[in-house]
C-alpha atoms as a PDB file:
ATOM      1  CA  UNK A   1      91.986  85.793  88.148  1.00  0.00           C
ATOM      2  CA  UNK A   2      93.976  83.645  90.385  1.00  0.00           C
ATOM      3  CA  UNK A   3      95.076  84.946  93.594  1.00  0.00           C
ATOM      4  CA  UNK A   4      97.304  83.699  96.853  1.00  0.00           C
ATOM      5  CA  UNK A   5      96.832  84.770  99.927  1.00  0.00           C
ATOM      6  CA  UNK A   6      99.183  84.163 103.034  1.00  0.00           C
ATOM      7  CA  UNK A   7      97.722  84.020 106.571  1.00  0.00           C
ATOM      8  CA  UNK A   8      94.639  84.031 104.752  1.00  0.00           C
ATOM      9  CA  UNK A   9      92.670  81.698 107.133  1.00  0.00           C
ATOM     10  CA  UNK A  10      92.125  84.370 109.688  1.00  0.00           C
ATOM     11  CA  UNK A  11      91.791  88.016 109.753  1.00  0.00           C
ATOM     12  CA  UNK A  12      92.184  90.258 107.148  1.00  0.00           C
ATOM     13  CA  UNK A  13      93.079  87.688 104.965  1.00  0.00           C
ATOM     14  CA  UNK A  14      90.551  85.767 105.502  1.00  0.00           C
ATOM     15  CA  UNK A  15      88.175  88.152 105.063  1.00  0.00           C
ATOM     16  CA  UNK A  16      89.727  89.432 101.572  1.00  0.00           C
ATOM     17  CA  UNK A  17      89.682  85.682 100.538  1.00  0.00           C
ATOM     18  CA  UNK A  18      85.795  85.829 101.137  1.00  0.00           C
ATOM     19  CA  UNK A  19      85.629  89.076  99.070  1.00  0.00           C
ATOM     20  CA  UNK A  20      87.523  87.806  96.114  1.00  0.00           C
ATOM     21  CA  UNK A  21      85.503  84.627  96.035  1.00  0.00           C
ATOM     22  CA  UNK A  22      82.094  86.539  95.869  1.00  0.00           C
ATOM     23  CA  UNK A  23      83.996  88.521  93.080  1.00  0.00           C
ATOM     24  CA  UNK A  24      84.464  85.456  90.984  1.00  0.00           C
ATOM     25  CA  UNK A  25      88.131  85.184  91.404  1.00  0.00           C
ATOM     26  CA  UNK A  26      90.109  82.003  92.437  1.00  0.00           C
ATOM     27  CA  UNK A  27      91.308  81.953  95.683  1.00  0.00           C
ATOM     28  CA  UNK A  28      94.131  79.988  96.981  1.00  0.00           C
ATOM     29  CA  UNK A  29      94.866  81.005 101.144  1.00  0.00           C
ATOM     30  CA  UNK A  30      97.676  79.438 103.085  1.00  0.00           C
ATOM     31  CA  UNK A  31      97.683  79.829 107.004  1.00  0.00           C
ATOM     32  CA  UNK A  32     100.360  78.687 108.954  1.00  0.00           C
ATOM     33  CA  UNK A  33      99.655  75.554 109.463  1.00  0.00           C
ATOM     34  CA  UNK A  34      99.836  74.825 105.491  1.00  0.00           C
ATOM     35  CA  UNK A  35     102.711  77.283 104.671  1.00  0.00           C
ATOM     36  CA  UNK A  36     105.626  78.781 107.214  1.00  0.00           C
ATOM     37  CA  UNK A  37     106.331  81.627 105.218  1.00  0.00           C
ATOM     38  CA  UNK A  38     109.516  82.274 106.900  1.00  0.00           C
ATOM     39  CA  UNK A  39     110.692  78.940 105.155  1.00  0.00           C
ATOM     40  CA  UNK A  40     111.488  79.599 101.397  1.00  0.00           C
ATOM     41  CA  UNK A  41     111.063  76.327 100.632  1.00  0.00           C
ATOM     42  CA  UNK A  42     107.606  75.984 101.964  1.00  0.00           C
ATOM     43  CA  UNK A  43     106.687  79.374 100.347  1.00  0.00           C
ATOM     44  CA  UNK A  44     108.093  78.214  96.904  1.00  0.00           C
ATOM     45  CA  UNK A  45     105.908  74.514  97.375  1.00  0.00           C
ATOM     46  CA  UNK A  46     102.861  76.920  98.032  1.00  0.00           C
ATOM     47  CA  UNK A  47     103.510  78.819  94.996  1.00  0.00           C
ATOM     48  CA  UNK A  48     104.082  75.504  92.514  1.00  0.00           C
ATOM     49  CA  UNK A  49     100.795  73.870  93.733  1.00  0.00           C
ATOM     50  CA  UNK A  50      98.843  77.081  93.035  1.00  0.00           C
ATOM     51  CA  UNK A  51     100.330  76.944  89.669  1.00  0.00           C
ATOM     52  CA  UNK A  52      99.704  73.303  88.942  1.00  0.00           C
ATOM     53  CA  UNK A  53      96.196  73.630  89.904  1.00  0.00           C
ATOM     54  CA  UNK A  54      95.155  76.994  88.084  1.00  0.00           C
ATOM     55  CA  UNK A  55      97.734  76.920  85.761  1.00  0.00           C
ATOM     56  CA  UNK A  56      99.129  80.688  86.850  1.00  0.00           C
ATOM     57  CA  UNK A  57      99.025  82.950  89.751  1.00  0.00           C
ATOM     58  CA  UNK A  58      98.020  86.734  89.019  1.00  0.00           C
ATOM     59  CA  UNK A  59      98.168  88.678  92.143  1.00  0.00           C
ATOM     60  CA  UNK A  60     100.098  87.030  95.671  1.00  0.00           C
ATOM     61  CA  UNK A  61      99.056  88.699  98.685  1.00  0.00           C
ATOM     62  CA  UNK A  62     101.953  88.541 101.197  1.00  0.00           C
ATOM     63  CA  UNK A  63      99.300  89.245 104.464  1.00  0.00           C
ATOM     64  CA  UNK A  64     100.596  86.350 106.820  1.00  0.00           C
ATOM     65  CA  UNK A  65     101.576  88.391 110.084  1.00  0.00           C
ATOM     66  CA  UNK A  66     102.097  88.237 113.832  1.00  0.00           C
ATOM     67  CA  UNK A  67     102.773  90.594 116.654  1.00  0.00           C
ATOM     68  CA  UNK A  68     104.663  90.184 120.169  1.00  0.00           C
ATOM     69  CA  UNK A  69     103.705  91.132 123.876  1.00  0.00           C
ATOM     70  CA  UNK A  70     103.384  94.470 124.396  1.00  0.00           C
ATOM     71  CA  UNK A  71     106.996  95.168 126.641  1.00  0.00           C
ATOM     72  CA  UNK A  72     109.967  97.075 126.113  1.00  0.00           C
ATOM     73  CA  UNK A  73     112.329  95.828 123.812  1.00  0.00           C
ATOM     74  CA  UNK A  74     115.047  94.612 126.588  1.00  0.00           C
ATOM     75  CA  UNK A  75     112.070  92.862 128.217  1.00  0.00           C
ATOM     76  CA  UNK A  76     110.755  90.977 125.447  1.00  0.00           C
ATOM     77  CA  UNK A  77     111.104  87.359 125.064  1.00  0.00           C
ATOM     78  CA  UNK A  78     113.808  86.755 122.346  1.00  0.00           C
ATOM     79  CA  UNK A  79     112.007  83.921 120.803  1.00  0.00           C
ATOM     80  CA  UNK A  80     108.971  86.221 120.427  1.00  0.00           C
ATOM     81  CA  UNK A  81     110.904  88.917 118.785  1.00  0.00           C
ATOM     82  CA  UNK A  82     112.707  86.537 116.357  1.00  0.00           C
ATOM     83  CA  UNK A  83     110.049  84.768 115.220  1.00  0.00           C
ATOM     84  CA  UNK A  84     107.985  88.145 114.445  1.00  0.00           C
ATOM     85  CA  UNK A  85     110.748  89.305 112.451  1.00  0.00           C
ATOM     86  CA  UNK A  86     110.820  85.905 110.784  1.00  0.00           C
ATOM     87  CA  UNK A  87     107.313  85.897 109.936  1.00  0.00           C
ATOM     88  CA  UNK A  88     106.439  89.675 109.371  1.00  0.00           C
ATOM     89  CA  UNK A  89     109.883  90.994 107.296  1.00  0.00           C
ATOM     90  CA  UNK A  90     111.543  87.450 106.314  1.00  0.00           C
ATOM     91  CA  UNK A  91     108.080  86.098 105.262  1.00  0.00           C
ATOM     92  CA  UNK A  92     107.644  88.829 103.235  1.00  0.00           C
ATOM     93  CA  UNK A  93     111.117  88.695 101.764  1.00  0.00           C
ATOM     94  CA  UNK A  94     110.372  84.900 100.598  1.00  0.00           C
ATOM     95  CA  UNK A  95     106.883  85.907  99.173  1.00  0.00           C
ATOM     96  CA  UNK A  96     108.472  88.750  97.020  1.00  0.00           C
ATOM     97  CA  UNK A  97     110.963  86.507  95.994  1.00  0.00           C
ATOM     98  CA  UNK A  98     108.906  83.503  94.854  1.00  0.00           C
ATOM     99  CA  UNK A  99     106.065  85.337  93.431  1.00  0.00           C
ATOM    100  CA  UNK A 100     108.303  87.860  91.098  1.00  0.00           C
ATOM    101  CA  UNK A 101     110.369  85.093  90.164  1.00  0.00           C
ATOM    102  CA  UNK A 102     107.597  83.097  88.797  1.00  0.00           C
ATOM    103  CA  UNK A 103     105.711  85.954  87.656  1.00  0.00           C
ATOM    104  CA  UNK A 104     108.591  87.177  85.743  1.00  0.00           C
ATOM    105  CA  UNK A 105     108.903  83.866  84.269  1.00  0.00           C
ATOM    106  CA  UNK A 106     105.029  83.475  83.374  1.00  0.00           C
ATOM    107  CA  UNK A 107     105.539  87.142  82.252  1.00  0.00           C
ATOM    108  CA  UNK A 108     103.262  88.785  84.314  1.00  0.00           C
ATOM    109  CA  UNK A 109     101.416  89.237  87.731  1.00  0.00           C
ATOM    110  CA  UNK A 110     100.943  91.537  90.759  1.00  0.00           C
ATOM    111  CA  UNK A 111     102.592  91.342  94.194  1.00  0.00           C
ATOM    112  CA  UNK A 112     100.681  93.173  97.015  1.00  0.00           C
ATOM    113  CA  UNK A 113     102.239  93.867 100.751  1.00  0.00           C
ATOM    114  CA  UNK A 114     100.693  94.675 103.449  1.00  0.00           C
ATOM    115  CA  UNK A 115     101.172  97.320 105.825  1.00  0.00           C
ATOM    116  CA  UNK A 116     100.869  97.853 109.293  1.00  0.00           C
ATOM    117  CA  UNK A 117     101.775 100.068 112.361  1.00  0.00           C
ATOM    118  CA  UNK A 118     105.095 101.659 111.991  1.00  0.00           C
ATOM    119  CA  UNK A 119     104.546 101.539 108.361  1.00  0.00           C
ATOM    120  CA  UNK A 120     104.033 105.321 108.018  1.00  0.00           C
ATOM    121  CA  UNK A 121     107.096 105.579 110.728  1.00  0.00           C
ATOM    122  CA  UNK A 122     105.068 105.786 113.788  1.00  0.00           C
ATOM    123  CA  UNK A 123     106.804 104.533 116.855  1.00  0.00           C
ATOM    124  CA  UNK A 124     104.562 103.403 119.327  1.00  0.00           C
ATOM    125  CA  UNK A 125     106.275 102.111 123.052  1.00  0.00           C
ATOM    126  CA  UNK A 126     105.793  98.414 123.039  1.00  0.00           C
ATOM    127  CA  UNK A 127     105.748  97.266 120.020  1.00  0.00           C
ATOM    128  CA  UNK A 128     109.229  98.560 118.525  1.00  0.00           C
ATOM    129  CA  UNK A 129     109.761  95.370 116.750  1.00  0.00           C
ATOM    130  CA  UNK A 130     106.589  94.905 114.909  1.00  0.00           C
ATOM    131  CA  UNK A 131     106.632  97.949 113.718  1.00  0.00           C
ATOM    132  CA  UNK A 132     110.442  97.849 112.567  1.00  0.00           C
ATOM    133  CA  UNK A 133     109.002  95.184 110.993  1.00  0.00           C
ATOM    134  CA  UNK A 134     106.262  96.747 109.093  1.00  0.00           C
ATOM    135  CA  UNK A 135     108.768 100.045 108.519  1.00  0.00           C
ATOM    136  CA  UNK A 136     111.013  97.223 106.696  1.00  0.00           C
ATOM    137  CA  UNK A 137     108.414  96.040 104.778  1.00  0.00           C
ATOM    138  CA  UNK A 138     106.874  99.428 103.114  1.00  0.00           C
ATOM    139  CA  UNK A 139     110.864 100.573 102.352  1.00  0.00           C
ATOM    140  CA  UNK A 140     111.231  96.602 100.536  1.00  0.00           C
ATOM    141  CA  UNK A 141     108.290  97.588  98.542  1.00  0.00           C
ATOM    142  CA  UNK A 142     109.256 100.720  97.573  1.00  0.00           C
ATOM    143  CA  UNK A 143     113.011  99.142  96.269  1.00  0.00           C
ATOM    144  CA  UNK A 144     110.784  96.254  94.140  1.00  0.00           C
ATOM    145  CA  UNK A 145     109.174  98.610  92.408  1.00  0.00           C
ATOM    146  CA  UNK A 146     112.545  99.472  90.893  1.00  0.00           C
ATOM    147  CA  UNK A 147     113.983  96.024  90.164  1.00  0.00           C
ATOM    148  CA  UNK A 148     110.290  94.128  88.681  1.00  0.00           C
ATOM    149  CA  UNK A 149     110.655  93.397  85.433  1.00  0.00           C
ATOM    150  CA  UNK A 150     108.143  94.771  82.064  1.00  0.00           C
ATOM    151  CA  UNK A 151     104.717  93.181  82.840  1.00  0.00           C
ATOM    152  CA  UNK A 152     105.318  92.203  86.985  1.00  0.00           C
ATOM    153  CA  UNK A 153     104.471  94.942  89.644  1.00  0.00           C
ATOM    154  CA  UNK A 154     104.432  95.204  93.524  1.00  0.00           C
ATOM    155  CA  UNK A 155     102.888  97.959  95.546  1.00  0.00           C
ATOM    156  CA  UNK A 156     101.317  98.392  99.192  1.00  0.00           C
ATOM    157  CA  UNK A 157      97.980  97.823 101.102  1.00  0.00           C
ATOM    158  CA  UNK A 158      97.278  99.832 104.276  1.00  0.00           C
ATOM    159  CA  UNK A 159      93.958  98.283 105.704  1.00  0.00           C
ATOM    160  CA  UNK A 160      94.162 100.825 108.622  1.00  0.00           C
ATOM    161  CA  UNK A 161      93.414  99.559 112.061  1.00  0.00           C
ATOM    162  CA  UNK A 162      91.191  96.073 112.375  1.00  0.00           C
ATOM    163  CA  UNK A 163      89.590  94.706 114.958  1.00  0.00           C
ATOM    164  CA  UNK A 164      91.491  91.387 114.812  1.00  0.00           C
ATOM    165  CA  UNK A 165      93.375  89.262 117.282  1.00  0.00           C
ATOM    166  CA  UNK A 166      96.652  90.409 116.272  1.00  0.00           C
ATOM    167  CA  UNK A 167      95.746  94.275 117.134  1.00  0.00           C
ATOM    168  CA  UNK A 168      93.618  94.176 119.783  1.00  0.00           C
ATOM    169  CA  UNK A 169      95.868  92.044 122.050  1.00  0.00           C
ATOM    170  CA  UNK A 170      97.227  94.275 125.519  1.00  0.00           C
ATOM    171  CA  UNK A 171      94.997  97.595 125.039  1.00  0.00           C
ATOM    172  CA  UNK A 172      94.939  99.709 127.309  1.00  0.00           C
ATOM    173  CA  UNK A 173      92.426 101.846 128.489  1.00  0.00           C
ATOM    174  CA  UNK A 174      93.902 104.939 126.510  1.00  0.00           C
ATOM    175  CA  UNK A 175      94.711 102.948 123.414  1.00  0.00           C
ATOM    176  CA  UNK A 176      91.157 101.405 123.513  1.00  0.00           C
ATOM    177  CA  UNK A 177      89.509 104.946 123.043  1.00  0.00           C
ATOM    178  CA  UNK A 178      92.125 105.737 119.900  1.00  0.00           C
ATOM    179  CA  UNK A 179      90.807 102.061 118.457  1.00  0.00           C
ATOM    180  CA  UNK A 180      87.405 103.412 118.808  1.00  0.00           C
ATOM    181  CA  UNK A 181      87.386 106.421 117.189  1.00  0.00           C
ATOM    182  CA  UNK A 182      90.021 104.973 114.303  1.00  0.00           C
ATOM    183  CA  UNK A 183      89.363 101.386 113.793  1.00  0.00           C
ATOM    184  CA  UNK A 184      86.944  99.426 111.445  1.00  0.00           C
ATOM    185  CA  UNK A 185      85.908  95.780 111.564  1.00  0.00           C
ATOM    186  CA  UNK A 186      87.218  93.310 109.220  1.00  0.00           C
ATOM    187  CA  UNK A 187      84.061  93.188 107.041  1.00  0.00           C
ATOM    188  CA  UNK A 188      84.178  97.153 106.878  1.00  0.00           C
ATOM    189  CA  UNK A 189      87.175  96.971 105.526  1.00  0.00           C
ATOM    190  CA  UNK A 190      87.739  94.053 102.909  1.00  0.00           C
ATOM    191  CA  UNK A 191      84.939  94.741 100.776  1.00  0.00           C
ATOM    192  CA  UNK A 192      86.583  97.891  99.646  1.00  0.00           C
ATOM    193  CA  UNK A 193      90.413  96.627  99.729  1.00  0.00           C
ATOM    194  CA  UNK A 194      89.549  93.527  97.685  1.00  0.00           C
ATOM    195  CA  UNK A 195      88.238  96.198  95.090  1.00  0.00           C
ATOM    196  CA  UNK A 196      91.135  98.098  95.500  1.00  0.00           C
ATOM    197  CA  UNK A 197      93.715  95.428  94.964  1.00  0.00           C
ATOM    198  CA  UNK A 198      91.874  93.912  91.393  1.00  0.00           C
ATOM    199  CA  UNK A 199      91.273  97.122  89.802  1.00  0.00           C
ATOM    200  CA  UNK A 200      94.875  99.167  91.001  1.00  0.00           C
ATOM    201  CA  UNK A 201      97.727  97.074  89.747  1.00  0.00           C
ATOM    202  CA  UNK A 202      99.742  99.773  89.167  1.00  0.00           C
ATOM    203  CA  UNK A 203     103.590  99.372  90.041  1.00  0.00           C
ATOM    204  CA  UNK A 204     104.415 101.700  93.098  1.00  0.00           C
ATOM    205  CA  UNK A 205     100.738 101.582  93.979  1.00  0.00           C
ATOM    206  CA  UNK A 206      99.920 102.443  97.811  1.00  0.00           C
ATOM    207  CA  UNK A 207      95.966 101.627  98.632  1.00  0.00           C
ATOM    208  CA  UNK A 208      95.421 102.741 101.753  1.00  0.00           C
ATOM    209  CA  UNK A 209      92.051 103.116 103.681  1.00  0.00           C
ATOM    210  CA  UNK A 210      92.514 104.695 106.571  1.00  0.00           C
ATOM    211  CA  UNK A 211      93.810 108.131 105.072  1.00  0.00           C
ATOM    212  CA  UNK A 212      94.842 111.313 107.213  1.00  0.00           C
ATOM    213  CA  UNK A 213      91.848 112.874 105.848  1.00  0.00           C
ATOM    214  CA  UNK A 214      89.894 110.128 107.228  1.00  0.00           C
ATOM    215  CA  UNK A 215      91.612 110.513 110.521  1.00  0.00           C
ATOM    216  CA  UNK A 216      91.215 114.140 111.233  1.00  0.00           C
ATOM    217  CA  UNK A 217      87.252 113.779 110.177  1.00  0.00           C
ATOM    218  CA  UNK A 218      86.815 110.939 112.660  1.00  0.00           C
ATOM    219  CA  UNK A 219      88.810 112.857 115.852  1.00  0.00           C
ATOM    220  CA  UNK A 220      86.589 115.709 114.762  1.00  0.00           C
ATOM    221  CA  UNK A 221      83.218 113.795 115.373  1.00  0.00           C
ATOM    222  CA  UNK A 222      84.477 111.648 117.842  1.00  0.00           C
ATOM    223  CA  UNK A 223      82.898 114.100 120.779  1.00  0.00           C
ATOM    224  CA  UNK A 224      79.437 113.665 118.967  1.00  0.00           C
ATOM    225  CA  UNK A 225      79.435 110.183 117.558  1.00  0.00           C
ATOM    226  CA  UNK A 226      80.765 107.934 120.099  1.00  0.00           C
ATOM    227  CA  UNK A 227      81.722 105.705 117.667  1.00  0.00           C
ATOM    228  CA  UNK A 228      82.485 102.098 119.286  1.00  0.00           C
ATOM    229  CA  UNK A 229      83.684  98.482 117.234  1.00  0.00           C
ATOM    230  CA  UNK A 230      85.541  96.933 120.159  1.00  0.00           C
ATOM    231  CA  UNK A 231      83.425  94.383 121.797  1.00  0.00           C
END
């Protein structure tokens, strides 16, 4: 199986391009450095070199993300907040378009998305435009899996909260106990969504790790486990 993975040089993606390599699957990551996503044209050269080199792509991974500074909207740098949206919703926008276009023209293939804070409609002071952004992204989703043609499906991957450098940027004290209690590391986490993401190809599909089950179990041992993955 051939998969793409944007931002998959750090992070999350880089760790699910480790998984899927021990798997036996063919991985092709971009970072940004090889592939702006919020440039269609860069996106679409990233998807015709996959292609030329494996000869198809079966799932695309649209992962590539970024955050801002954690302020108040009307304090927020505007160059920030535009090129978040430009990377976290148009990105994504530019990855579903490319990848079901030439999936629908191979006749077949897999888009995943994934999710992030505000994708479950959280609002969290701070970050109101990353997780518009993420909000976006989960109702997009939902509309592909209307319009994908017979054979091509999209669906959603909630990884939950990592420890990575786009998450653990501006904690505060407060915010550092939730991440505690509720967060996993990167190689807790990728082993299982990498399964996920092969074997549940399902249009519509939502993978998520971090369930509410999950979450009331780990508030409910927090007082006895004192769990810690920050550094």
């Amino acid at each position: 199986m051939v998969i793409v993975i944007t931002g998959g040089t750090r992070g999350i993606g880089r760790g699910l391009a480790g998984q899927f390599t021990a798997m036996g699957h063919t991985v092709v990551a971009f970072g940004s450095a090889t592939c702006d996503v919020s440039d269609r044209d860069q996106v679409q050269a990233a998807w015709d070199a996959a292609v030329k080199e494996h000869g198809q792509v079966d799932v695309w991974i649209n992962n590539a993300g970024i955050t801002h500074d954690r302020l108040p909207l009307w304090e927020l740098d505007r160059l920030q907040a535009e090129r978040v949206v430009a990377v976290n919703l148009l990105g994504v926008i530019n990855g579903c378009a490319v990848a079901l276009a030439g999936m629908a023209a191979q006749g077949h293939g897999h888009v995943w998305n994934m999710e992030g804070l505000g994708s479950d409609g959280r609002a969290v002071a701070g970050i109101s435009v990353y997780g518009a952004t993420k909000s976006a992204l989960t109702t997009l989703t939902k509309a592909l899996a209307k319009e994908v043609p017979a054979g091509v499906s999209v669906g959603l991957l909630s990884p939950g909260m990592v420890v990575t450098d786009l998450l653990v940027r501006d904690l505060t004290p407060q915010s550092r106990k939730i991440f505690d209690i509720l967060a996993d590391r990167v190689e807790t986490v990728t082993p299982w969504l990498a399964v996920q993401a092969v074997e549940r190809r399902t249009n519509g599909a939502h993978v998520r790790w971090l369930t509410r089950r999950k979450v009331m179990a780990r508030f409910a041992s927090a007082p006895f486990t004192k769990r810690k993955v920050l550094p």
